[in-house]
Protein backbone atom coordinates (compact mmCIF):
# COMPACT_ATOMS: atom_id res chain seq x y z
CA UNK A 1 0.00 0.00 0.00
CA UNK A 2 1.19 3.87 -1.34
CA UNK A 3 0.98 6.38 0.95
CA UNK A 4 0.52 9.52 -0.38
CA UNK A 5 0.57 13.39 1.38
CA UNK A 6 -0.18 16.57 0.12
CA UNK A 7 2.68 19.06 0.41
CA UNK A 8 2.43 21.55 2.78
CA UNK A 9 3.21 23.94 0.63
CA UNK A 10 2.18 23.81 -2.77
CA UNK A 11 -0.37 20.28 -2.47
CA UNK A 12 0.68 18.39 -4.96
CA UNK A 13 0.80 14.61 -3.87
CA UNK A 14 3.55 13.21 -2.25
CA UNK A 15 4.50 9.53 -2.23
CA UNK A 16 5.56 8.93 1.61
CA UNK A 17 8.81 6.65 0.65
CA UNK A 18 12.15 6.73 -0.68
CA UNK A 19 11.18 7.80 -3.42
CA UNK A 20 10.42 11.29 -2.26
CA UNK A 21 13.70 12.58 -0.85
CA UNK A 22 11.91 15.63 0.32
CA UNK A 23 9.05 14.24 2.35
CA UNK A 24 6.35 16.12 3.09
CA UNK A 25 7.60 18.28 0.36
CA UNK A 26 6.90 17.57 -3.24
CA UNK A 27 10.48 19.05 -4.05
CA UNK A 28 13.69 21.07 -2.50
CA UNK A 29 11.88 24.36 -3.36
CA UNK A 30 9.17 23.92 -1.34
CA UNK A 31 11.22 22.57 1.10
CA UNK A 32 13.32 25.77 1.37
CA UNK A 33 10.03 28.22 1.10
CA UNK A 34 9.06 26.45 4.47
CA UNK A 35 12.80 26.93 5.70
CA UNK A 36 12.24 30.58 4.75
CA UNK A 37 9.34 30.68 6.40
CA UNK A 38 10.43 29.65 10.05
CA UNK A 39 13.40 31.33 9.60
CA UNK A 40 11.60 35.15 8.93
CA UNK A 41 9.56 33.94 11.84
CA UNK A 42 6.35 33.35 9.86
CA UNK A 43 5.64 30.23 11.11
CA UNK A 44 6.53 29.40 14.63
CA UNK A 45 5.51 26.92 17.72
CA UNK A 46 3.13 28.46 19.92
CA UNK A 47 4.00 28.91 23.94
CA UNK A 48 2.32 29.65 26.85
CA UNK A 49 4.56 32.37 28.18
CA UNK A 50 7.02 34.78 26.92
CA UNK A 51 11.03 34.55 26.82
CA UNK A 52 11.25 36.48 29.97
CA UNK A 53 9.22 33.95 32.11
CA UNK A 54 11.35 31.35 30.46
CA UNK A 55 15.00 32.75 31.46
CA UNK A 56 12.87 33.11 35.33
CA UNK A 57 12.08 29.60 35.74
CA UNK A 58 15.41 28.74 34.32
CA UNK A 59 17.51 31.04 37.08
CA UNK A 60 15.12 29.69 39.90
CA UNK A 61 15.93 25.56 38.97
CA UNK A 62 19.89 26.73 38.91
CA UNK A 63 19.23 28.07 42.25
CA UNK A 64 19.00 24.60 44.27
């Protein structure tokens, strides 16, 4: 049995195998629009707190 995605960027089908060396892309240029992407902070992970809260917690744990 084929398995086949739809490219996250674009939508063609994707064969999910060896034969698509770019999984879940259809091709290295939609790869590399998605790299763009994260890196110019388009896409990104959501969190529950900001970066300050973060470096907080962190300086409390090194505390004990």
């Amino acid at each position: 049995m084929t398995t086949v995605v739809k490219c996250p960027i674009c939508g063609k089908g994707v064969v999910w195998g060896e034969i698509s060396p770019y999984r879940p892309f259809c091709c290295k240029r939609c790869q590399l629009i998605d790299l763009g992407e994260w890196a110019d902070e388009e896409k990104r992970i959501p969190s529950h707190g900001d970066l300050s809260e973060s470096e907080d917690w962190s300086e409390d744990n090194n505390e004990h």
